[in-house]
Protein backbone atom coordinates (compact mmCIF):
# COMPACT_ATOMS: atom_id res chain seq x y z
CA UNK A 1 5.31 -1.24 25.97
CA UNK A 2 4.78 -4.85 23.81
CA UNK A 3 1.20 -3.61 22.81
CA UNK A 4 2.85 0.16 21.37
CA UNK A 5 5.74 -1.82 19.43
CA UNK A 6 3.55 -4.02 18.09
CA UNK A 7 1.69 -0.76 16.71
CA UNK A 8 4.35 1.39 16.16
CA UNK A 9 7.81 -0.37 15.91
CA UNK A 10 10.89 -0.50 17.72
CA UNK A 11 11.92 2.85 16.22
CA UNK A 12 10.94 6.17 16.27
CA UNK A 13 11.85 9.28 14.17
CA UNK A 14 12.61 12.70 15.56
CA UNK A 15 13.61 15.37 13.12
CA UNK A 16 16.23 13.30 11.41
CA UNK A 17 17.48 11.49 14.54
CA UNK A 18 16.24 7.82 14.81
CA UNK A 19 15.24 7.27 18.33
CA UNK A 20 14.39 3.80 20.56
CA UNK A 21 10.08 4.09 21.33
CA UNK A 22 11.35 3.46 25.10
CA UNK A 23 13.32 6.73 25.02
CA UNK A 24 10.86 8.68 23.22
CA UNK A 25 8.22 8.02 25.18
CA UNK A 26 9.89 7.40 28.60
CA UNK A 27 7.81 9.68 31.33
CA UNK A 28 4.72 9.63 28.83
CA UNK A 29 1.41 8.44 29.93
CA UNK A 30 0.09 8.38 26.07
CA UNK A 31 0.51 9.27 22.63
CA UNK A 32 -1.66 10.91 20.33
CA UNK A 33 -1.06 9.62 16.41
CA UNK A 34 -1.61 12.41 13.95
CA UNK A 35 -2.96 11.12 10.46
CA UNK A 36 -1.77 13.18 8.11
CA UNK A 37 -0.34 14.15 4.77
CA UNK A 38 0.87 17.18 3.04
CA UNK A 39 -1.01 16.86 -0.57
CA UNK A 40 -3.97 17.22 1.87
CA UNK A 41 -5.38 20.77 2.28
CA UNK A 42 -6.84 20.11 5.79
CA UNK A 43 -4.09 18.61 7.10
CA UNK A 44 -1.64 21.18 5.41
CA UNK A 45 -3.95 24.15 8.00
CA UNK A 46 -4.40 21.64 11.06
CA UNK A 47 -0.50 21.11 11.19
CA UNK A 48 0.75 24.66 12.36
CA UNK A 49 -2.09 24.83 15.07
CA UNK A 50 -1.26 21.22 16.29
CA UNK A 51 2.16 22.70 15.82
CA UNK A 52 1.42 25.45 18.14
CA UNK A 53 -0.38 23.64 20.85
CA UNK A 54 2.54 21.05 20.99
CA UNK A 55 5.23 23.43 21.51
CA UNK A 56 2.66 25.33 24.71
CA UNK A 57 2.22 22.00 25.90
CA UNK A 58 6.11 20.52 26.32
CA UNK A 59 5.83 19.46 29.60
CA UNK A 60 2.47 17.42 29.28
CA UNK A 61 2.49 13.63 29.58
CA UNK A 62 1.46 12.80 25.89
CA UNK A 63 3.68 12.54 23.12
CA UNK A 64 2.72 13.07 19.34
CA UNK A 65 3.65 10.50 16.47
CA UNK A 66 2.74 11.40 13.14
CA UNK A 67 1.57 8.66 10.94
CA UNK A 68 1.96 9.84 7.52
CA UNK A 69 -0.43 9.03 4.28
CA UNK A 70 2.47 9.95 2.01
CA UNK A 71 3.22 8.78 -1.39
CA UNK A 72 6.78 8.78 -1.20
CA UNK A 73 9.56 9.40 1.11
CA UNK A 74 10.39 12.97 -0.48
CA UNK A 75 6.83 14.22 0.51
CA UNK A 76 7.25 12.31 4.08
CA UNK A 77 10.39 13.82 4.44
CA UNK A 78 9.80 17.60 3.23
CA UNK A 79 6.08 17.31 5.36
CA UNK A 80 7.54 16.10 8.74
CA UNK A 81 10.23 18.57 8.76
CA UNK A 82 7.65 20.54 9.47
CA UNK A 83 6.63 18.81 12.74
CA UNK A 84 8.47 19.01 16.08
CA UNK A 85 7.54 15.86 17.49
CA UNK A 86 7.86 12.15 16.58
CA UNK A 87 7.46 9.95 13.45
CA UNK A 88 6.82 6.29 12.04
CA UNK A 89 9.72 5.59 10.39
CA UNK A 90 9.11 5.56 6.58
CA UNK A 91 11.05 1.70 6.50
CA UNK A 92 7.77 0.89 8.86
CA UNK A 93 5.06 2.82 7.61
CA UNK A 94 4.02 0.49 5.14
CA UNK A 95 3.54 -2.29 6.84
CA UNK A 96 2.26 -0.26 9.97
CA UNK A 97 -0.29 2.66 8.99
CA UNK A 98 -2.52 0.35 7.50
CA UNK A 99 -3.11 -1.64 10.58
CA UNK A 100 -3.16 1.44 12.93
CA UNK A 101 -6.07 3.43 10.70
CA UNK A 102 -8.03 0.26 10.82
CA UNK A 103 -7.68 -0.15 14.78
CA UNK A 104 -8.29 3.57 15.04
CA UNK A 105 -11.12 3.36 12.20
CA UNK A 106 -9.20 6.29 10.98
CA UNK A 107 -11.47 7.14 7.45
CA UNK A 108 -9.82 10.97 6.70
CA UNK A 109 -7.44 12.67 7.38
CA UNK A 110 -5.90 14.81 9.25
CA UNK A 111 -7.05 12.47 12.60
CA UNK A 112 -5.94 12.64 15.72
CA UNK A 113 -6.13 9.59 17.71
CA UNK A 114 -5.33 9.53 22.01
CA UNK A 115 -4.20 6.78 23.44
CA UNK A 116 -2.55 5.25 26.43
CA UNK A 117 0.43 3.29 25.67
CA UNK A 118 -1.06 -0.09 25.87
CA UNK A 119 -2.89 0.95 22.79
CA UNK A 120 -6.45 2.19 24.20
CA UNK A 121 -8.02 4.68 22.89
CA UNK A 122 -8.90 8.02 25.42
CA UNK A 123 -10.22 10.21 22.40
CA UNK A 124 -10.69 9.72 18.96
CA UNK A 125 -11.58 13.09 18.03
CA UNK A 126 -8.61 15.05 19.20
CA UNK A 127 -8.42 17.26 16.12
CA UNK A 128 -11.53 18.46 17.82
CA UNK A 129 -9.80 19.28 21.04
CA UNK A 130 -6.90 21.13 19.48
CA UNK A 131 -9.03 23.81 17.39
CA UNK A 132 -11.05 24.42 20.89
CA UNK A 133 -7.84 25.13 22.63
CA UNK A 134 -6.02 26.74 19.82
C-alpha cells in the first residue's frame, strides 16, 4: 500500500465524500486510473461506456480512479460527478498526475491504465478492453 500512496495520496474522492485509499480499495486486487477530461471529445464518449461496464462489473476486484486533466476545479468537479467510482483529490492532482502519466507514459487521453496495487502495470491499453466488452 506505500508504493499506491506514494502514487496516489493518502486520500481518495468518492462522489463528494473524501475517503482513506485503505478503505477504498480494501478487498481490491488493482486499480485501473482513467485519464481523462471533459473539454475532451473522446473522453466525453468513452466515459458513459466505462460508466456502464463499471456499474456490470461491481463485484470485480479492480477499482477505478480517475485522474483528471482538468483546468480548474469547476470542470473537475461538474466532470466527475459524472463518474461512479473514485477520484484524485483536486488538493493532490497537481502535484500527482504529472508523475503518474509519466510512469504510465500516458501521451492522450482518455487512457486507461491497470495496475496492481504495488504500482505494476497489467494493461496499458484498457480503453481497448472496455469498447470490446461494451
Amino acid at each position: 500500500m506505500a508504493e499506491l500512496k506514494a502514487l496516489l495520496g493518502d486520500t481518495l474522492m468518492k462522489g463528494t465524500e473524501k475517503v482513506s485509499i485503505e478503505k477504498a480499495l480494501e478487498g481490491k486486487t488493482g486499480i485501473c486510473l482513467y485519464f481523462s477530461a471533459h473539454w475532451c471529445p473522446p473522453c466525453r464518449g468513452f466515459t458513459p461506456k466505462l460508466s456502464e461496464v463499471y456499474k456490470k462489473k461491481t463485484e470485480e476486484e479492480f477499482e477505478i480512479v480517475f485522474v483528471s486533466s482538468d483546468r480548474s476545479e469547476g470542470d473537475f468537479t461538474a466532470y466527475y460527478s459524472e463518474m461512479p467510482w473514485y477520484a484524485l483529490t483536486w488538493e493532490n492532482l497537481g502535484k500527482l498526475k504529472d508523475a503518474l502519466s509519466t510512469k504510465y507514459a500516458v501521451t492522450g487521453i482518455p487512457k486507461l491504465v491497470a495496475i496492481t496495487l504495488d504500482g505494476t502495470v497489467i494493461d496499458m491499453d484498457g480503453r481497448g478492453h472496455v469498447a470490446v466488452n461494451q
